[in-house]
C-alpha atoms as a PDB file:
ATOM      1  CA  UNK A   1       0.000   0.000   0.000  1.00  0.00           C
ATOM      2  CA  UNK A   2       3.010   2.642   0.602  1.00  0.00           C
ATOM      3  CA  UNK A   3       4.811   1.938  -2.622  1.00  0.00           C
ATOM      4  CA  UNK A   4       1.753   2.835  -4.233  1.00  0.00           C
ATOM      5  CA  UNK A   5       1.258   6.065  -2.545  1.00  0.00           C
ATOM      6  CA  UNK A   6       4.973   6.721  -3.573  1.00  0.00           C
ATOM      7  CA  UNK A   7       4.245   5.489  -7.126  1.00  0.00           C
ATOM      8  CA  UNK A   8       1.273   8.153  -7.253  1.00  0.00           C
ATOM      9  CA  UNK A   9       3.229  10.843  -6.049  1.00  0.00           C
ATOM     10  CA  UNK A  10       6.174  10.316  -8.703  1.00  0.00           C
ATOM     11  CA  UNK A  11       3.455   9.671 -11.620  1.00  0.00           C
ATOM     12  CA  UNK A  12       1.708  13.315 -10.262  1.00  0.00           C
ATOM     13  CA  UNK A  13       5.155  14.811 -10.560  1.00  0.00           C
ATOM     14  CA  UNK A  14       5.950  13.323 -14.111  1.00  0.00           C
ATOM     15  CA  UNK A  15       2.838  14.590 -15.212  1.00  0.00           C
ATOM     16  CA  UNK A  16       2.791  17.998 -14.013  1.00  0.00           C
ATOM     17  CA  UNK A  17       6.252  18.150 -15.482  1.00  0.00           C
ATOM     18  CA  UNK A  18       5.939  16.876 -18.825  1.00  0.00           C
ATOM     19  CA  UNK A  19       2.191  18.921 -19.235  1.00  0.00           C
ATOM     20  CA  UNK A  20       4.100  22.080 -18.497  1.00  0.00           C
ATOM     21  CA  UNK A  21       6.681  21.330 -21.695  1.00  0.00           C
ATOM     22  CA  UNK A  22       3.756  21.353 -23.889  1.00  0.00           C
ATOM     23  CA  UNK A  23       2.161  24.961 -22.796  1.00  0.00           C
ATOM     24  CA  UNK A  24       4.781  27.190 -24.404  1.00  0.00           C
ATOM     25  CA  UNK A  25       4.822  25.422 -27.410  1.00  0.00           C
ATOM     26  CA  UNK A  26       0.765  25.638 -27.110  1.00  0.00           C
ATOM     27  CA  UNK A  27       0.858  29.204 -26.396  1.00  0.00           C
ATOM     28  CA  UNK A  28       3.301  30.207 -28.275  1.00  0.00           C
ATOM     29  CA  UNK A  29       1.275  28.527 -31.508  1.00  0.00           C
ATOM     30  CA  UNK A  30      -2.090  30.147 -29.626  1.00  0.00           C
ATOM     31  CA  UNK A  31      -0.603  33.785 -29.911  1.00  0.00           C
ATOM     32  CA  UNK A  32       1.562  33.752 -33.452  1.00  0.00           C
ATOM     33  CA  UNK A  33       0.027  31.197 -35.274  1.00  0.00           C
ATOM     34  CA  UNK A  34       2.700  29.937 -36.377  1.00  0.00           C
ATOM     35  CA  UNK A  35       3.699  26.339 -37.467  1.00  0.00           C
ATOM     36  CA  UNK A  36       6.247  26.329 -39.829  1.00  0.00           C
ATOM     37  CA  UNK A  37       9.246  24.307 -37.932  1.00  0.00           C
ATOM     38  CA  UNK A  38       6.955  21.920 -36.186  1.00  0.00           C
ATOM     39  CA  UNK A  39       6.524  18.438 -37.876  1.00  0.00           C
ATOM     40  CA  UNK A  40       3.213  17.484 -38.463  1.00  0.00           C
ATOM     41  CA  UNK A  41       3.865  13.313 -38.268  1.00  0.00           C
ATOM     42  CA  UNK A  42       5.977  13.597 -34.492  1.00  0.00           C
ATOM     43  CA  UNK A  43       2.720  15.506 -33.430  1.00  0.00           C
ATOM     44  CA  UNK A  44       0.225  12.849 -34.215  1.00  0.00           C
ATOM     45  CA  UNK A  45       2.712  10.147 -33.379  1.00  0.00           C
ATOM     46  CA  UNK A  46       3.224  12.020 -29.473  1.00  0.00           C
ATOM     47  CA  UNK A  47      -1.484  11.848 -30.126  1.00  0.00           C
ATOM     48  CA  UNK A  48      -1.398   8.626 -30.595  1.00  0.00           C
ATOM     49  CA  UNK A  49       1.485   7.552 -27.497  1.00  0.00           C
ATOM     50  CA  UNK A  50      -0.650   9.684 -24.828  1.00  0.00           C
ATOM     51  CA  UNK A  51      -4.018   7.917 -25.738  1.00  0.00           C
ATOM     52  CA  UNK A  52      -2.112   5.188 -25.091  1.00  0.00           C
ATOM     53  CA  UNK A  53      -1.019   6.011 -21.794  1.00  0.00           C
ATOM     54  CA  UNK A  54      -4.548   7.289 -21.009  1.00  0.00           C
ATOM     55  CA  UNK A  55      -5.612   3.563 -21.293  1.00  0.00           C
ATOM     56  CA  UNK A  56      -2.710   2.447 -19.378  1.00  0.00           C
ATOM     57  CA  UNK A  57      -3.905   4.956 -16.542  1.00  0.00           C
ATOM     58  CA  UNK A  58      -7.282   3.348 -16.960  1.00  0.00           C
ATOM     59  CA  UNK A  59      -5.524  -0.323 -16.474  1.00  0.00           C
ATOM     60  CA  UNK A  60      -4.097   0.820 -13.681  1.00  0.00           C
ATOM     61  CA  UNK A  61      -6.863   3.041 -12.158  1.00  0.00           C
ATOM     62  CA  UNK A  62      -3.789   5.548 -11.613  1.00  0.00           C
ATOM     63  CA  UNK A  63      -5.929   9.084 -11.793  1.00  0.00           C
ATOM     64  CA  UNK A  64      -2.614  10.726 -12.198  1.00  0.00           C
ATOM     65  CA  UNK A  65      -1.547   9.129 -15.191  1.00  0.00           C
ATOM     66  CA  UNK A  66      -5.173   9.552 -16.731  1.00  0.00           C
ATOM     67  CA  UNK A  67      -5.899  13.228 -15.755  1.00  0.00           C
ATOM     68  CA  UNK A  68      -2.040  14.574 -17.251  1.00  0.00           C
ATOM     69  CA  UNK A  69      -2.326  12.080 -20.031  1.00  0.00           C
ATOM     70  CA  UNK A  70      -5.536  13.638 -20.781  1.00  0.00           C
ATOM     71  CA  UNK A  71      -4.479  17.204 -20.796  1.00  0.00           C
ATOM     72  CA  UNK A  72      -1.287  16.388 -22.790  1.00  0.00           C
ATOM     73  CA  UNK A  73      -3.112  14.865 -25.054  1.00  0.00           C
ATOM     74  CA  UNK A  74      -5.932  17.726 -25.616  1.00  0.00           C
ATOM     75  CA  UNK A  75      -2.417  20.322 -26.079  1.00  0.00           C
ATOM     76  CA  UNK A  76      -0.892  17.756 -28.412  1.00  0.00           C
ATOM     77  CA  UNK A  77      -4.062  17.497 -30.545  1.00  0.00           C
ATOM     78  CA  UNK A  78      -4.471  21.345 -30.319  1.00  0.00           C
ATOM     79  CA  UNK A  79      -1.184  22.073 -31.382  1.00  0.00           C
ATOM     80  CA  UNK A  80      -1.420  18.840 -34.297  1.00  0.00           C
ATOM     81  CA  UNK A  81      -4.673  20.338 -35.432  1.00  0.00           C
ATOM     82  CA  UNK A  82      -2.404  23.565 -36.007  1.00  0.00           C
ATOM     83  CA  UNK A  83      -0.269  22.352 -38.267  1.00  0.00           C
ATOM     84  CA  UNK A  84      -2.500  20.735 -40.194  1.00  0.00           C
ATOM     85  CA  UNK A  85      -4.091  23.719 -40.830  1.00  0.00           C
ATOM     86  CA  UNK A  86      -1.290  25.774 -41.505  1.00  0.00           C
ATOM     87  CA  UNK A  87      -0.288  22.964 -44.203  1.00  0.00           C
ATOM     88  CA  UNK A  88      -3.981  23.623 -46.098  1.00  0.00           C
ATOM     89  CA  UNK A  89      -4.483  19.877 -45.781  1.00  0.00           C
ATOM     90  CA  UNK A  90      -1.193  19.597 -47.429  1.00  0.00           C
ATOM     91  CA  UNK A  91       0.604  17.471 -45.722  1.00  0.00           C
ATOM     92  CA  UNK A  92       2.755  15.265 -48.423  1.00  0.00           C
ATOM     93  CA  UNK A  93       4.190  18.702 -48.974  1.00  0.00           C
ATOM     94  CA  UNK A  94       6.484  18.279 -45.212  1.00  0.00           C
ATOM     95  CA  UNK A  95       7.296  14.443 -46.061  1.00  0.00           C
ATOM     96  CA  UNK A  96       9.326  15.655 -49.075  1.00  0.00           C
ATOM     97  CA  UNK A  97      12.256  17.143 -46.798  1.00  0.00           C
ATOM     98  CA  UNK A  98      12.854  13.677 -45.738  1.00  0.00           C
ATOM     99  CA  UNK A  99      12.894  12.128 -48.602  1.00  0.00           C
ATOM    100  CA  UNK A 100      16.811  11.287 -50.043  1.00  0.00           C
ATOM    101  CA  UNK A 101      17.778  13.715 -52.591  1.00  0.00           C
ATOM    102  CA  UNK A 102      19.308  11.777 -55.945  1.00  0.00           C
ATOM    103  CA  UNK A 103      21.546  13.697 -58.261  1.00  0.00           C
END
């Protein structure tokens, strides 16, 4: 029962920490508008690993894991949404700059 309390407290700490990396990048995006450097395929890949760990929360019935997981994923789909739009629905237009360049 006390390494659980522990393994709350650490998993409320993670949380807070990692939800707070996504707000400037959220805000920042909120105020300019701007989406030019940001990689529209990491976003949705980051989507698609916090709904994941909002199930895992939910397997574990860890609130702390589902309530940050939650909110990171809400700013990751905000800011994912944002570049999407930016890109006009255009998005085969970023996969070209990783595509090998033959001479």
């Amino acid at each position: 029962m006390e390494n659980n309390i522990y393994a709350e407290i650490v998993a409320t700490i993670a949380g807070f920490l990692s939800t707070m990396a996504f707000i400037p990048q959220a805000y920042k995006i909120f105020i300019t508008n701007e989406t030019d450097d940001l990689d529209f395929f990491t976003f949705l890949l980051l989507a698609i690993i916090y709904l994941l760990w909002v199930v895992w929360g939910i397997l574990l019935n860890s609130y702390s894991i589902i309530i940050f997981s939650i909110i990171q994923l809400f700013l990751i789909l905000y800011i994912t949404m944002k570049i999407y739009k930016n890109f006009n629905g255009n998005v085969s237009y970023n996969f070209r700059e990783y595509m090998p360049k033959f001479k």
